[in-house]
PDB file of N, CA and C in Angstrom:
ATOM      1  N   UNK A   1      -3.189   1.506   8.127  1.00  0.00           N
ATOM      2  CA  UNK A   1      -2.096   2.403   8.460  1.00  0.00           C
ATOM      3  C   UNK A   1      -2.597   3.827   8.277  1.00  0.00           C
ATOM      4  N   UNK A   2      -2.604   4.632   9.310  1.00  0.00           N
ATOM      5  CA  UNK A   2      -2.907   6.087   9.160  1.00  0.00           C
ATOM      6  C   UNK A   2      -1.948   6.766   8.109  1.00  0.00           C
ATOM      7  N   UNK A   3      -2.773   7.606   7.589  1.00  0.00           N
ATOM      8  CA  UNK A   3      -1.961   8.515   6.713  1.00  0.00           C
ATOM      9  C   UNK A   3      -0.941   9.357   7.203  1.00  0.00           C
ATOM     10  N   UNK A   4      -1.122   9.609   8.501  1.00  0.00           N
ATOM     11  CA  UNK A   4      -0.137  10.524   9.339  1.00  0.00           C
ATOM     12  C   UNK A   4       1.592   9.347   9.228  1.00  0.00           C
ATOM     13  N   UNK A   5       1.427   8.028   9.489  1.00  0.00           N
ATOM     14  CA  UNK A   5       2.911   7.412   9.658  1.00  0.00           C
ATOM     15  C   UNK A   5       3.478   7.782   8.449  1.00  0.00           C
ATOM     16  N   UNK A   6       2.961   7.989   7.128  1.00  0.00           N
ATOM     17  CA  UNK A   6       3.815   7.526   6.129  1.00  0.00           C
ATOM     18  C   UNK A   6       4.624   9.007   5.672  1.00  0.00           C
ATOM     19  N   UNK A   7       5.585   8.797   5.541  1.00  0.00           N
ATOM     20  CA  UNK A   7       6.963  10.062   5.201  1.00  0.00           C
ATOM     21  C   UNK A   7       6.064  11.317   4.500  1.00  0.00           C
ATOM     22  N   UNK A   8       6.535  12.069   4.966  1.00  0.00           N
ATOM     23  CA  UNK A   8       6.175  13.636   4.389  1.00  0.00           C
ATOM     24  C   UNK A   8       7.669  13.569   3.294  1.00  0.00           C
ATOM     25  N   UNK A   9       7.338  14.024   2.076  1.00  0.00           N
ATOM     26  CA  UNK A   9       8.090  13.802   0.968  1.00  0.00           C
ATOM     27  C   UNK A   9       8.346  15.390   1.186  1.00  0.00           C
ATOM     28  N   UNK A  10       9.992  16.029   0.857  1.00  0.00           N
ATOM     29  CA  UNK A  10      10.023  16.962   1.067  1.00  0.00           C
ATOM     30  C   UNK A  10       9.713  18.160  -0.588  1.00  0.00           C
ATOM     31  N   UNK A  11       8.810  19.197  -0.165  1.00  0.00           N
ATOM     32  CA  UNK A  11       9.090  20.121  -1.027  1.00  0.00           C
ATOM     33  C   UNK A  11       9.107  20.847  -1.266  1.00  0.00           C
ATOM     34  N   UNK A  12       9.616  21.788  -2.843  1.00  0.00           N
ATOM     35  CA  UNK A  12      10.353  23.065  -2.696  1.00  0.00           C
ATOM     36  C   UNK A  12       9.698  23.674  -3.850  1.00  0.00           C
ATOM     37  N   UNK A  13       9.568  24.897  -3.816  1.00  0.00           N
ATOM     38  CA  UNK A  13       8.426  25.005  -4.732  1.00  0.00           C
ATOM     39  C   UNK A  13       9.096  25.087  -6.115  1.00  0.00           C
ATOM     40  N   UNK A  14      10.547  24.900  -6.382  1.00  0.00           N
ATOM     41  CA  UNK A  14      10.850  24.921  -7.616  1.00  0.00           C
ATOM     42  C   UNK A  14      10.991  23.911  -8.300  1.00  0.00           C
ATOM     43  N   UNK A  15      10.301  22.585  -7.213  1.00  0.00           N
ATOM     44  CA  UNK A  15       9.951  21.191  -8.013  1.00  0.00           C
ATOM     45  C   UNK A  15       8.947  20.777  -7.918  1.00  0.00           C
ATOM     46  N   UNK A  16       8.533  20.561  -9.029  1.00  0.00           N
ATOM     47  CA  UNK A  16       7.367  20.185  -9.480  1.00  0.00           C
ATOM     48  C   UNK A  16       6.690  18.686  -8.727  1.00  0.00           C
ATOM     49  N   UNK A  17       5.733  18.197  -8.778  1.00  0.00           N
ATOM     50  CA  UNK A  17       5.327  16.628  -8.446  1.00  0.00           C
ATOM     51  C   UNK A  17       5.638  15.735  -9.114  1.00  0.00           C
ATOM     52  N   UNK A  18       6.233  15.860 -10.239  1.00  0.00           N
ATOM     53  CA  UNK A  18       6.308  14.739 -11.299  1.00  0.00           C
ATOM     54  C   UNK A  18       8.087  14.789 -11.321  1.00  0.00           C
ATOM     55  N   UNK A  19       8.574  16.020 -10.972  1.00  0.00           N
ATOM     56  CA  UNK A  19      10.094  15.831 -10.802  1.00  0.00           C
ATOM     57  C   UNK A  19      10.606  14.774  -9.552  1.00  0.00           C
ATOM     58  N   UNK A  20       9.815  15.493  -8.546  1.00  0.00           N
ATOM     59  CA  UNK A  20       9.792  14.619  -7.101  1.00  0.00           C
ATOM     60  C   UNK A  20       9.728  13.385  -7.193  1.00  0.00           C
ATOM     61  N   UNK A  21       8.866  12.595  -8.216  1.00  0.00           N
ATOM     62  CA  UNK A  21       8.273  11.378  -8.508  1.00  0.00           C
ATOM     63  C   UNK A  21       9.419  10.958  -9.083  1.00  0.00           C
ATOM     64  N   UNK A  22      10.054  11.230 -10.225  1.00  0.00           N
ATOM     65  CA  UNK A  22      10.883  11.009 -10.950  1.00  0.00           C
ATOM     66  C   UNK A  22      12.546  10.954 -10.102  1.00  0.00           C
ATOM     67  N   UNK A  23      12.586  11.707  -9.608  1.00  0.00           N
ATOM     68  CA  UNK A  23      14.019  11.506  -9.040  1.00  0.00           C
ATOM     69  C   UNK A  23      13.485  10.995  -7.288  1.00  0.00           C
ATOM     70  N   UNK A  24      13.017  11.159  -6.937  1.00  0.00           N
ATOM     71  CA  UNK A  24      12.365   9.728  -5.672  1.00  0.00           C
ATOM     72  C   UNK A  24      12.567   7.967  -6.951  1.00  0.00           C
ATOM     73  N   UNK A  25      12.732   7.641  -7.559  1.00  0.00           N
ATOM     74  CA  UNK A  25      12.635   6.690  -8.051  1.00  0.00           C
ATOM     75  C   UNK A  25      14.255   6.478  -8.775  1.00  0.00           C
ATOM     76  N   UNK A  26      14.691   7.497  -8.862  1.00  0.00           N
ATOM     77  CA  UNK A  26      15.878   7.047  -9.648  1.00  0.00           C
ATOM     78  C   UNK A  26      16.880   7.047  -8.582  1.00  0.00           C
ATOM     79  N   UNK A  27      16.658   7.729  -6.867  1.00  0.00           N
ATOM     80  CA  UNK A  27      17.044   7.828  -5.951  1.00  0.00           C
ATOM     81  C   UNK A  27      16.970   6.304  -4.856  1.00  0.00           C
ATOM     82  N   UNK A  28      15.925   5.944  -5.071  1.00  0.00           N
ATOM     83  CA  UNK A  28      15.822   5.126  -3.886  1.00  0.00           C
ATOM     84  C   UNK A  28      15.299   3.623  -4.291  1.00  0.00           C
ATOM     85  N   UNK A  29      15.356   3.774  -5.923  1.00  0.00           N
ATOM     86  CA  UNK A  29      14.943   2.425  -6.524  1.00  0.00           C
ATOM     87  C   UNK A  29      13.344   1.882  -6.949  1.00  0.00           C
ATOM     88  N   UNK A  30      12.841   3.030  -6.071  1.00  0.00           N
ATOM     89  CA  UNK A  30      11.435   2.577  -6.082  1.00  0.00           C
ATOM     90  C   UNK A  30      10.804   3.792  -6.603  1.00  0.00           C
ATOM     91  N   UNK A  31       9.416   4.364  -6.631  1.00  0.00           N
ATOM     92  CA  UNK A  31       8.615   5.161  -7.138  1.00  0.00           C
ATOM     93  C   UNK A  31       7.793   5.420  -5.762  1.00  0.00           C
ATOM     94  N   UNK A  32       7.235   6.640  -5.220  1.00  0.00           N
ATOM     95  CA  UNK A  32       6.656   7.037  -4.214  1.00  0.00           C
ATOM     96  C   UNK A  32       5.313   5.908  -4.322  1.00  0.00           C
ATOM     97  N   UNK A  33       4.491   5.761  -5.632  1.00  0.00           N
ATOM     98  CA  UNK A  33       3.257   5.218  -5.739  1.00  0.00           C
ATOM     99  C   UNK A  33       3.740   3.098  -5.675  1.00  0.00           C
ATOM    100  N   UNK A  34       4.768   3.097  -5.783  1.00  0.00           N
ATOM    101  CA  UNK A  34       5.087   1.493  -5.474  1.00  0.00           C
ATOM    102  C   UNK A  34       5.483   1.766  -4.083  1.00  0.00           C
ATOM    103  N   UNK A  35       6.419   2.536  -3.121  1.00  0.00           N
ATOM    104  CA  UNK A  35       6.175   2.716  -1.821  1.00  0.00           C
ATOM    105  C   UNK A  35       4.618   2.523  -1.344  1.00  0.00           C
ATOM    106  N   UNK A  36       4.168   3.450  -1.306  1.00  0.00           N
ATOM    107  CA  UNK A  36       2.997   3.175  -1.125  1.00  0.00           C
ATOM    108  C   UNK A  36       2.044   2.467  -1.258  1.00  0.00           C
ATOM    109  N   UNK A  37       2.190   1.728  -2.042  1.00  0.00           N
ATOM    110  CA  UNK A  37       1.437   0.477  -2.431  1.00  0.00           C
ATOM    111  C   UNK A  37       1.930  -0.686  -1.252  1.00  0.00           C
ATOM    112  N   UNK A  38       3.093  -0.656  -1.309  1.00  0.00           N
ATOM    113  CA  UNK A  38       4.068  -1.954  -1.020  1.00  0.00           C
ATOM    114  C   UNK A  38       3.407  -1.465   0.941  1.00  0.00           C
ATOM    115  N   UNK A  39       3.322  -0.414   1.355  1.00  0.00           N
ATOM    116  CA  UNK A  39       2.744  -0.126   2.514  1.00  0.00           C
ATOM    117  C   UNK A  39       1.443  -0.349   2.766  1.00  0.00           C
ATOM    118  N   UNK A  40       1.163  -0.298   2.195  1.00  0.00           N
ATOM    119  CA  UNK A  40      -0.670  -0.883   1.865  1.00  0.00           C
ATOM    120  C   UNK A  40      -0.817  -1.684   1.953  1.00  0.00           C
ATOM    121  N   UNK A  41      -0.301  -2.612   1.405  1.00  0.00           N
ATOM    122  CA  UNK A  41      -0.085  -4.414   1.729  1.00  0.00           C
ATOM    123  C   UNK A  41       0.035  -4.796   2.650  1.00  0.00           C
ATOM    124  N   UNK A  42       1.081  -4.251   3.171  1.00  0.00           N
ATOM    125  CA  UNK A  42       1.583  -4.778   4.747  1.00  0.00           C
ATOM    126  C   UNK A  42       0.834  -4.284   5.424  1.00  0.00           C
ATOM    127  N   UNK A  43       0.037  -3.467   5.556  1.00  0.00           N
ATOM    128  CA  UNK A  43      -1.237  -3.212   6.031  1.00  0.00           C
ATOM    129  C   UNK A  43      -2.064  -3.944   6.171  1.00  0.00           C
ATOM    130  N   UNK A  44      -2.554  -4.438   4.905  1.00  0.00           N
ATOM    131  CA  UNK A  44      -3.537  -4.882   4.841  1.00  0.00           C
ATOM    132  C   UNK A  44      -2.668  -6.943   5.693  1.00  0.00           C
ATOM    133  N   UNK A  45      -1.926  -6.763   4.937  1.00  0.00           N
ATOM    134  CA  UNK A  45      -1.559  -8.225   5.649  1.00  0.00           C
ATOM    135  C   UNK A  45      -1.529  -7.862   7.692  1.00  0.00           C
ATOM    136  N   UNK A  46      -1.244  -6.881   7.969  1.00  0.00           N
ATOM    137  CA  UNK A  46      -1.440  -6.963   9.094  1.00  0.00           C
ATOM    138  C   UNK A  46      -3.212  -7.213   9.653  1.00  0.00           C
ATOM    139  N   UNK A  47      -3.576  -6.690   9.069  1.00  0.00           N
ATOM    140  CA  UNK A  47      -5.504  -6.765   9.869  1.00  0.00           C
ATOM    141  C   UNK A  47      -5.511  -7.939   9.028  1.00  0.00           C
ATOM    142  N   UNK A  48      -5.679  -8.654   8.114  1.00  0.00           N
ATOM    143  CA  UNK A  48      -6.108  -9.868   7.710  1.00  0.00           C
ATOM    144  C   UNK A  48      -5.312 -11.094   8.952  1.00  0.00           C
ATOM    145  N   UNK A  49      -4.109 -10.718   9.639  1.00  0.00           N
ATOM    146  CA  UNK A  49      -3.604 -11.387  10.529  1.00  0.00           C
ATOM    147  C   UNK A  49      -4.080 -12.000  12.044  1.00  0.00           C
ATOM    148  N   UNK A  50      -4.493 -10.424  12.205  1.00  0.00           N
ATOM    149  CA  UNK A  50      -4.653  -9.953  13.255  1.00  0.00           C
ATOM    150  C   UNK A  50      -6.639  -9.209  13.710  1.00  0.00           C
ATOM    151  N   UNK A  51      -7.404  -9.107  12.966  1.00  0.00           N
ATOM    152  CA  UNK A  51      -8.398  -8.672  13.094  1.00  0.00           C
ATOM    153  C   UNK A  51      -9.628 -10.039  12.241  1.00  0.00           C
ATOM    154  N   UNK A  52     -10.789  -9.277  12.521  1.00  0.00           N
ATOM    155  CA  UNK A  52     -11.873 -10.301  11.836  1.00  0.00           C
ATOM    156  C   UNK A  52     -12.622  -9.030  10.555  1.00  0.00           C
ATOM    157  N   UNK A  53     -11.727  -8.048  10.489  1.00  0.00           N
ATOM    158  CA  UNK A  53     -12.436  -7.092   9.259  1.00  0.00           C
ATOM    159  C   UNK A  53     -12.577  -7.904   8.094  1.00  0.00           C
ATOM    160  N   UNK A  54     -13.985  -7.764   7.312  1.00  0.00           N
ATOM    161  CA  UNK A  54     -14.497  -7.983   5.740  1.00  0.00           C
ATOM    162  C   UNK A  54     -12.758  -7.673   5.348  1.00  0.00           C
ATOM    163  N   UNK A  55     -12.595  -8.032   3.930  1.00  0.00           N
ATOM    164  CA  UNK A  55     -11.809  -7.609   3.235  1.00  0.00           C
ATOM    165  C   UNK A  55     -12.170  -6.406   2.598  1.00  0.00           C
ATOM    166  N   UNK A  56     -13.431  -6.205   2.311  1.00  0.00           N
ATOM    167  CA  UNK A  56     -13.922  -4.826   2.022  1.00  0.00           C
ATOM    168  C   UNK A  56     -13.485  -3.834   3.060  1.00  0.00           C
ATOM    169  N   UNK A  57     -13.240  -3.837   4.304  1.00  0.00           N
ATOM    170  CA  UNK A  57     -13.053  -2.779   5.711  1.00  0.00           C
ATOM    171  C   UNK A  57     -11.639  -2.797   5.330  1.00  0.00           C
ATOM    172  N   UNK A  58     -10.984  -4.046   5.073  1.00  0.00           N
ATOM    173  CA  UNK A  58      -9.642  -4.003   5.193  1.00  0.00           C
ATOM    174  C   UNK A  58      -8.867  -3.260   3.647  1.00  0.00           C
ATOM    175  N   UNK A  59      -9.763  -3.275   2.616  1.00  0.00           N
ATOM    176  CA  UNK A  59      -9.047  -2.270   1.424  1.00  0.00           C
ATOM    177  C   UNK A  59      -9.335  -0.932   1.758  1.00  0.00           C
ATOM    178  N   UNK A  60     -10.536  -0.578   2.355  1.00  0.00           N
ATOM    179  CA  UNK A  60     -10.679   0.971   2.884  1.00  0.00           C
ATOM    180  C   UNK A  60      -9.606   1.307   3.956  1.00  0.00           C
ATOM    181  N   UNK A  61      -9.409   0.773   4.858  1.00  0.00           N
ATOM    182  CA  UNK A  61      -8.476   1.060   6.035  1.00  0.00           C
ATOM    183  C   UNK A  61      -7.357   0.709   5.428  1.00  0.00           C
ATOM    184  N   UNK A  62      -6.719   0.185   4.782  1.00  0.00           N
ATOM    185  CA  UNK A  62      -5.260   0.296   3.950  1.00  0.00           C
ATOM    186  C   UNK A  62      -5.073   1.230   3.273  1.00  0.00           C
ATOM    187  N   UNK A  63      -6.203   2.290   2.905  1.00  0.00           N
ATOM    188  CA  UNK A  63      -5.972   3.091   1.681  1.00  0.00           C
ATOM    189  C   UNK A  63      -6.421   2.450   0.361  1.00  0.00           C
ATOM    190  N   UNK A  64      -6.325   1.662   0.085  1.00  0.00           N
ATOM    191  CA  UNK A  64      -6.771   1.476  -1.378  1.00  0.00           C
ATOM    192  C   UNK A  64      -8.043   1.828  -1.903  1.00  0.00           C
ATOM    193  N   UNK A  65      -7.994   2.192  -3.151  1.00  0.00           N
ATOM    194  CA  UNK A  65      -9.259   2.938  -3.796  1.00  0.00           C
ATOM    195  C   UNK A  65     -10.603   1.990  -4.091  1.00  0.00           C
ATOM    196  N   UNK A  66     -10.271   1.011  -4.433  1.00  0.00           N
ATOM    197  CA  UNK A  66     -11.509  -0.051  -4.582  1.00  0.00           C
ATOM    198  C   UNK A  66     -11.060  -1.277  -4.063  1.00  0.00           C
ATOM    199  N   UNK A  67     -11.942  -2.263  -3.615  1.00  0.00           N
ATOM    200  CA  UNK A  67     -11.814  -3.270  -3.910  1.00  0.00           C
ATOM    201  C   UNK A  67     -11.185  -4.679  -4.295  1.00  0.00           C
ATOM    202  N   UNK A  68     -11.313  -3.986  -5.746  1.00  0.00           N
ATOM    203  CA  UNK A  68     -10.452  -4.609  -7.146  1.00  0.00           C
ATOM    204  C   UNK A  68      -9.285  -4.042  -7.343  1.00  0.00           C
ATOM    205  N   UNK A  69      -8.980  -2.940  -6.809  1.00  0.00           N
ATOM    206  CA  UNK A  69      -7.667  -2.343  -6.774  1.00  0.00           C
ATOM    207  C   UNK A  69      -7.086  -2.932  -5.514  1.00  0.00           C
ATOM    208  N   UNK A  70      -7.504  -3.498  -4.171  1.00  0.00           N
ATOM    209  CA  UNK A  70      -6.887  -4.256  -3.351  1.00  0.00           C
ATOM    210  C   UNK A  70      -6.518  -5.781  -3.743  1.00  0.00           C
ATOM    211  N   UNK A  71      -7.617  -6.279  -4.458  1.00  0.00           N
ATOM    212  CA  UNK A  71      -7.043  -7.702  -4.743  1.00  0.00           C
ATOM    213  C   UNK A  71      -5.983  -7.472  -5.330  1.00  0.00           C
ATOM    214  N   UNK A  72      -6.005  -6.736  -6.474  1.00  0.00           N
ATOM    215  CA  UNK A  72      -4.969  -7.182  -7.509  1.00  0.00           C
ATOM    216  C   UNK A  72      -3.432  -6.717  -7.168  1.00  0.00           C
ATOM    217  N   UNK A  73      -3.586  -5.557  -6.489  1.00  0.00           N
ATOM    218  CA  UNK A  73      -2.527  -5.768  -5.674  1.00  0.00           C
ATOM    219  C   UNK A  73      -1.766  -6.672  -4.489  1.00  0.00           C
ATOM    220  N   UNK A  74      -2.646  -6.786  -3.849  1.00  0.00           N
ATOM    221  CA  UNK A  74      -2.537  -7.626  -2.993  1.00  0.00           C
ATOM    222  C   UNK A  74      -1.629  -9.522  -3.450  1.00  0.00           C
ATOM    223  N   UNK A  75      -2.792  -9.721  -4.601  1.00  0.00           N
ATOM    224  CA  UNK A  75      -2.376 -10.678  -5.512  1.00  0.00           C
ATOM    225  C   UNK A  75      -1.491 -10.716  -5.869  1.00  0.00           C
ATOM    226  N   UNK A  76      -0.960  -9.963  -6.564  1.00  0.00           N
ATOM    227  CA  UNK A  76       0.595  -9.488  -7.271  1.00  0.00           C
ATOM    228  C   UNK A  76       1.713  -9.519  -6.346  1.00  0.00           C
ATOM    229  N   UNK A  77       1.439  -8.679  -4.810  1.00  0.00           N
ATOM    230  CA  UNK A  77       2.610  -8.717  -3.711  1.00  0.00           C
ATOM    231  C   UNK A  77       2.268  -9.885  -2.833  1.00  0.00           C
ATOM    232  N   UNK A  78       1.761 -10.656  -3.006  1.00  0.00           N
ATOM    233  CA  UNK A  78       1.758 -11.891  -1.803  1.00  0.00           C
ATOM    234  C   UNK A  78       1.592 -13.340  -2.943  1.00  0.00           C
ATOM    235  N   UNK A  79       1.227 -13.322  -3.611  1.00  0.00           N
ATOM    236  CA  UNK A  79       1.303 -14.701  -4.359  1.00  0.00           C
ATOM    237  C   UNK A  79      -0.183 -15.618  -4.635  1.00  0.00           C
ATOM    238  N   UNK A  80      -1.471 -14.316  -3.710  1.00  0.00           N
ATOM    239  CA  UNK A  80      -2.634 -14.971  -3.630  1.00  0.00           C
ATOM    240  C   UNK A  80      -3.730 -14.242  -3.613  1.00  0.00           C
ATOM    241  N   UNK A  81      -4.998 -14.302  -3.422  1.00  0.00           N
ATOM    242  CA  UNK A  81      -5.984 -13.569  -3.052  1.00  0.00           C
ATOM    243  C   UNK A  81      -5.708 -13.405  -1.209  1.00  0.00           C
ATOM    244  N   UNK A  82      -6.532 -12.187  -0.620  1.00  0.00           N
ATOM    245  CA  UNK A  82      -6.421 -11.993   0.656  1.00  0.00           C
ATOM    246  C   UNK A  82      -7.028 -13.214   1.663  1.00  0.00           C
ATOM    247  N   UNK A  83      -8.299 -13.910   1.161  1.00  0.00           N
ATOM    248  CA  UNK A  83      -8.845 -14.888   1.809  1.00  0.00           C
ATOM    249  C   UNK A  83      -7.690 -16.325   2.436  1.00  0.00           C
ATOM    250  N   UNK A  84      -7.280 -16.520   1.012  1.00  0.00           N
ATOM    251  CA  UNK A  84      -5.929 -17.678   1.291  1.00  0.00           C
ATOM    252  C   UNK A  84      -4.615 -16.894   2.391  1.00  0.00           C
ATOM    253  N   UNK A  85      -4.112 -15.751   1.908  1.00  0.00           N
ATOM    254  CA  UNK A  85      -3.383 -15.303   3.209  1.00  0.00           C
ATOM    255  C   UNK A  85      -3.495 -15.579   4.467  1.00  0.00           C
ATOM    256  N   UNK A  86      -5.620 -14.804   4.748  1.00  0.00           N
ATOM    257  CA  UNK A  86      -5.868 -14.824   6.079  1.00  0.00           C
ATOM    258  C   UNK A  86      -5.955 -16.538   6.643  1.00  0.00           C
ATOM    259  N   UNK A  87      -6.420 -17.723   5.435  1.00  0.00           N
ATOM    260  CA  UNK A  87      -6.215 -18.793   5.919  1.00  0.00           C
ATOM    261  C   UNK A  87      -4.938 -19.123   6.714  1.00  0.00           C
ATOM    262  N   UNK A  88      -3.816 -18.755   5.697  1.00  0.00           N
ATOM    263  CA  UNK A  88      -2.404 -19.615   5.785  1.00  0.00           C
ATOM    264  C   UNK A  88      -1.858 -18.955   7.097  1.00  0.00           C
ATOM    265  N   UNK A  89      -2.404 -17.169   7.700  1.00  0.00           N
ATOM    266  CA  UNK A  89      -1.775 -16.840   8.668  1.00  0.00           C
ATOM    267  C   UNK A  89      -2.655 -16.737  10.297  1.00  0.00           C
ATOM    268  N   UNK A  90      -3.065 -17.845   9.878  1.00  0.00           N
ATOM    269  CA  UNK A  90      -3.885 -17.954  11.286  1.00  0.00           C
ATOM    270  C   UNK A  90      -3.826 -19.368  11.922  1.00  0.00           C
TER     271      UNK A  90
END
């Protein structure tokens, strides 16, 4: 997912990033960095669907910072490692 789709968070210079963070979360239930995550996934579940990318291509092109920061997310929001996904959705 390009960085360009995902929401421009609005701001004002008399709020800070951590206020934004803070009331984005008490606002909408979630936290900008679990948005984003939770978009990352579905990302990444889309090319594991739909493409033949490494899982390595597919944590870089989702955004995620490593790797090990894609499994374990990944793990946590789908119920598995990415390999078993791409099995079960093909």
């Amino acid at each position: 997912m390009s960085r360009s789709r995902w929401p421009t968070w609005p701001r004002r210079r008399t709020c800070t990033r951590t206020t934004r963070c803070r009331c984005s979360g008490r606002t909408s239930g979630t936290t900008i960095l679990e948005y984003l995550t939770r978009c990352r996934v579905a990302e990444a579940q889309r090319l594991l669907a739909t493409t033949s990318m490494t899982t390595s291509e597919i944590a870089h092109a989702a955004g995620f910072g490593s790797q090990s920061s894609f499994y374990a997310h990944f793990a946590r929001a789908c119920g598995g490692p990415p390999g078993e996904y791409r099995a079960r959705s093909r």
